[in-house]
Protein backbone atom coordinates (compact mmCIF):
# COMPACT_ATOMS: atom_id res chain seq x y z
CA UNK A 1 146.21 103.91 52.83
CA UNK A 2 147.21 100.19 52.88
CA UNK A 3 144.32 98.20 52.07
CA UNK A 4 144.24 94.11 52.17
CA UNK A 5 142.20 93.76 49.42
CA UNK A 6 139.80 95.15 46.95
CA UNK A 7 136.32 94.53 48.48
CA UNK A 8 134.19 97.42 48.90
CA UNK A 9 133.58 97.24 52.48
CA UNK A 10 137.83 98.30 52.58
CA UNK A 11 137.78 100.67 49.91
CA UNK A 12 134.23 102.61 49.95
CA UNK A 13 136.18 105.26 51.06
CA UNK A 14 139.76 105.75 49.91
CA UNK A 15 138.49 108.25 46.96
CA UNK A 16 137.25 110.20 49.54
CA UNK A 17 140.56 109.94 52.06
CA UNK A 18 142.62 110.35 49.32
CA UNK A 19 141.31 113.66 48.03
CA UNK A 20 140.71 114.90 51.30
CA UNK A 21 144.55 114.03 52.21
CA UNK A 22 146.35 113.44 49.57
CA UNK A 23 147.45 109.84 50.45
CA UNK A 24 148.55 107.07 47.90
CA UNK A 25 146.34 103.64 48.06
CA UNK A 26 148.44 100.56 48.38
CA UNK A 27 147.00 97.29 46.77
CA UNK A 28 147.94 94.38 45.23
CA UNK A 29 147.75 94.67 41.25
CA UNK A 30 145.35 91.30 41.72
CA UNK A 31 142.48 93.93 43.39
CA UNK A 32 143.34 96.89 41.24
CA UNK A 33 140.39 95.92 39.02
CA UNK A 34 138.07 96.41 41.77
CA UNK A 35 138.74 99.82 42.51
CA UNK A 36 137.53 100.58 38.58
CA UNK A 37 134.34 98.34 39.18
CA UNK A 38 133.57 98.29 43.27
CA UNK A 39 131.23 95.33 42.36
CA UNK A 40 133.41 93.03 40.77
CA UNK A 41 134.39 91.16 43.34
CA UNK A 42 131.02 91.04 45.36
CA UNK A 43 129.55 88.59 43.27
CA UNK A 44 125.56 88.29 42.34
CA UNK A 45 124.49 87.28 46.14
CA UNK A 46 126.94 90.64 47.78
CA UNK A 47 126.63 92.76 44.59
CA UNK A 48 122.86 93.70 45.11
CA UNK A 49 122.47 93.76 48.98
CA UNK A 50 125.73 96.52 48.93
CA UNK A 51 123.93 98.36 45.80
CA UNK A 52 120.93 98.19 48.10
CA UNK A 53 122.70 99.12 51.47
CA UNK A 54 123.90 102.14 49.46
CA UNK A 55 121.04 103.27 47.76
CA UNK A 56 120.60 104.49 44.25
CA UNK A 57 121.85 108.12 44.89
CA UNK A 58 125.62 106.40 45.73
CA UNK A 59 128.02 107.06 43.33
CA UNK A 60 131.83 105.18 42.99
CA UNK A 61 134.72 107.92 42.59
CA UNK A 62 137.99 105.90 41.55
CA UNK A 63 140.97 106.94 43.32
CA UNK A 64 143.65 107.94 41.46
CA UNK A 65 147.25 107.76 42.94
CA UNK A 66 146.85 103.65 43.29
CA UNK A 67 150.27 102.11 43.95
CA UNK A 68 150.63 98.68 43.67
CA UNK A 69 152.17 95.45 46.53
CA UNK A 70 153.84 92.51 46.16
CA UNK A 71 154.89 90.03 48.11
CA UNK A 72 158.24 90.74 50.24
CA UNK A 73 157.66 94.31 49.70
CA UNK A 74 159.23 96.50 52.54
CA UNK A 75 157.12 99.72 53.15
CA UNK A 76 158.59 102.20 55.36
CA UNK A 77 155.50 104.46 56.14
CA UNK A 78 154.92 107.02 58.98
CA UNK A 79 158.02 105.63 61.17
CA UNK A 80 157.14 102.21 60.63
CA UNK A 81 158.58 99.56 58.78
CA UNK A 82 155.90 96.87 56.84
CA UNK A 83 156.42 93.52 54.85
CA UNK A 84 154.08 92.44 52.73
CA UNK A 85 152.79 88.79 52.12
CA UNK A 86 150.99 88.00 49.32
CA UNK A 87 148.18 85.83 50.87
CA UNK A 88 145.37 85.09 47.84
CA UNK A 89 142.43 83.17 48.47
CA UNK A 90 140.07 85.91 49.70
CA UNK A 91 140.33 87.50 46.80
CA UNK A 92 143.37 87.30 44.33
CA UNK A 93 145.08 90.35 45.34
CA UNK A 94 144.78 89.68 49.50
CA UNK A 95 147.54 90.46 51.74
CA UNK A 96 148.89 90.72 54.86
CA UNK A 97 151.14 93.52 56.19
CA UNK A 98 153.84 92.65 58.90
CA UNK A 99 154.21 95.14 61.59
CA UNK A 100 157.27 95.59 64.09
CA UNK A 101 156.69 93.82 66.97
CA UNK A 102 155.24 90.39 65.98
CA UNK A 103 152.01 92.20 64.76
CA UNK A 104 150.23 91.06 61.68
CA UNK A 105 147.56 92.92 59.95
CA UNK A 106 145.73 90.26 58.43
CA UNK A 107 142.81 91.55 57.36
CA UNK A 108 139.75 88.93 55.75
CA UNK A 109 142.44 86.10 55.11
CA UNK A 110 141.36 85.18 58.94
CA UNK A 111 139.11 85.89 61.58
CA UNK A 112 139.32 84.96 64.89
CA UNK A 113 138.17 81.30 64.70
CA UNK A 114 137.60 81.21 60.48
CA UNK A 115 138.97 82.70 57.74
CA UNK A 116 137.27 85.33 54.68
CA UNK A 117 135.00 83.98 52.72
CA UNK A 118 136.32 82.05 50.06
CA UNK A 119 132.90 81.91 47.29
CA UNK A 120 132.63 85.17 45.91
CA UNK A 121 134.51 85.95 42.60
CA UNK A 122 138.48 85.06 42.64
CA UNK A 123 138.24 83.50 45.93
CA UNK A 124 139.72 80.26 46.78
CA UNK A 125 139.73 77.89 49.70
CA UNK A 126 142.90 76.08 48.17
CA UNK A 127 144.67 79.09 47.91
CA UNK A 128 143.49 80.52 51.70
CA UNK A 129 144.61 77.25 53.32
CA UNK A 130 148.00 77.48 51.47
CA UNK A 131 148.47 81.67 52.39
CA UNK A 132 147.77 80.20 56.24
CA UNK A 133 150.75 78.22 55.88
CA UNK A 134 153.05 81.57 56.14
CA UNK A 135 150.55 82.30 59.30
CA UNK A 136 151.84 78.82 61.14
CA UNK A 137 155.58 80.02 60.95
CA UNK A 138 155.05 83.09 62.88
CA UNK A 139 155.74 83.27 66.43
CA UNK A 140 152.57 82.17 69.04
CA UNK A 141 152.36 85.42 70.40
CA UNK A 142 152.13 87.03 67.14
CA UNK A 143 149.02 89.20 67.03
CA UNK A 144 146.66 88.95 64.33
CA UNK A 145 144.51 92.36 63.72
CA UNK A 146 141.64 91.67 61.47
CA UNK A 147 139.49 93.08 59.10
CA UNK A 148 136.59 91.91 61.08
CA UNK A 149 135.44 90.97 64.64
CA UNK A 150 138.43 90.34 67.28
CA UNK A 151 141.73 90.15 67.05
CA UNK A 152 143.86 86.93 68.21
CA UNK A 153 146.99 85.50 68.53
CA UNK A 154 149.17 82.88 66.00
CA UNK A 155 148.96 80.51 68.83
CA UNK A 156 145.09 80.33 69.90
CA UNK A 157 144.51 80.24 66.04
CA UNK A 158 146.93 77.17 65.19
CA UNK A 159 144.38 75.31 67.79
CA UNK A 160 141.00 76.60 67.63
CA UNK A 161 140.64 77.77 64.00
CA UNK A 162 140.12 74.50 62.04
CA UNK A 163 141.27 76.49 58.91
CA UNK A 164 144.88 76.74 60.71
CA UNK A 165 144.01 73.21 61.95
CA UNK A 166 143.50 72.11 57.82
CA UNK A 167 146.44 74.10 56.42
CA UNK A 168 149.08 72.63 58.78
CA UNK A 169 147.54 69.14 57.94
CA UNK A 170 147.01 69.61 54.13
CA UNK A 171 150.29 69.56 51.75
CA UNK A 172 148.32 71.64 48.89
CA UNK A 173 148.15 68.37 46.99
CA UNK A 174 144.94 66.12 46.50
CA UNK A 175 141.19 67.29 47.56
CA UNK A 176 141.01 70.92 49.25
CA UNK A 177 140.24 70.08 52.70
CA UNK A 178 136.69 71.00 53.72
CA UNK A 179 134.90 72.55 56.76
CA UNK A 180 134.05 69.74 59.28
CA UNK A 181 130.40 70.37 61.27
CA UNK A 182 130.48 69.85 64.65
CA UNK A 183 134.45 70.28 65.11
CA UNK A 184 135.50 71.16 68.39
CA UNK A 185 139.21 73.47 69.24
CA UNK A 186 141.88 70.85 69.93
CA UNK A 187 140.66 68.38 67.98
CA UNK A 188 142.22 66.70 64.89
CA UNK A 189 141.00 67.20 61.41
């Protein structure tokens, strides 16, 4: 199981996968801390509405055979050949996971048209807008799969997502760029 991050809505079930199949979890040693406490990284707003959501019967298993990412890591896994880019600002541990074929499994560092929210605990909007840098270098027609919503493309995101928009512009030096009302795709920032 490769998971992007540590937020419970990707791992409420990898105890559950894993004992069923006897897979190893792949994370980044930033999130490992959030398999031991699923709430950790939900924050007081997210914490309660998922405890709720759940219900009180819910109980957390912790999976056991947890191996960790970095970045550069090469993965081969079920015929396939991944790289892994560390991309924090989600949550510490975020990444991404190259597939052959200019396919990119992003998962909440972007959405079509945004980006994963950057307020609950260890996010950062800095470091989101500097992991979308590694985004701008891949080809156009490299397709982004993420964790929620639609998929897209390198190249509709470099002009319609104002995140891609603020990370191309911003040198990751001075104040962290911030989200502009009313901004229109194509426009400058």
């Amino acid at each position: 199981m490769l998971l992007t991050h540590g937020h419970l809505d990707h791992t409420y079930s990898v105890a559950a996968i894993e004992a069923a199949h006897r897979l190893p979890i792949y994370l980044h040693p930033a999130d490992h801390g959030m398999l031991a406490d699923p709430f950790s990284g939900l924050g007081d707003e997210f914490g309660p509405q998922f405890a709720q959501v759940l219900g009180p019967e819910w109980t957390w298993r912790q999976p056991h055979d947890v191996r960790s990412l970095g970045d550069g890591d090469l993965l081969a896994l079920a015929g396939l050949e991944l790289r892994v880019d560390h991309t924090p600002g989600h949550t510490p541990g975020s990444v991404m996971f190259n597939l052959p074929g200019d396919r990119c499994l992003v998962g909440d560092t972007l959405y079509a048209g945004t980006i994963g929210r950057t307020d609950m605990p260890g996010g950062s909007r800095a470091q989101t807008l500097t992991s979308l840098r590694g985004l701008l270098r891949k080809p156009d027609r490299t397709v982004l799969l993420t964790g929620h919503g639609e998929d897209s493309t390198v190249g509709r995101e470099r002009v319609e997502n104002q995140f891609m928009v603020q990370a191309a512009a911003w040198d990751g030096t001075g104040e962290v760029p911030r989200t502009i009302m009313g901004w229109k795709p194509g426009q400058p920032v």
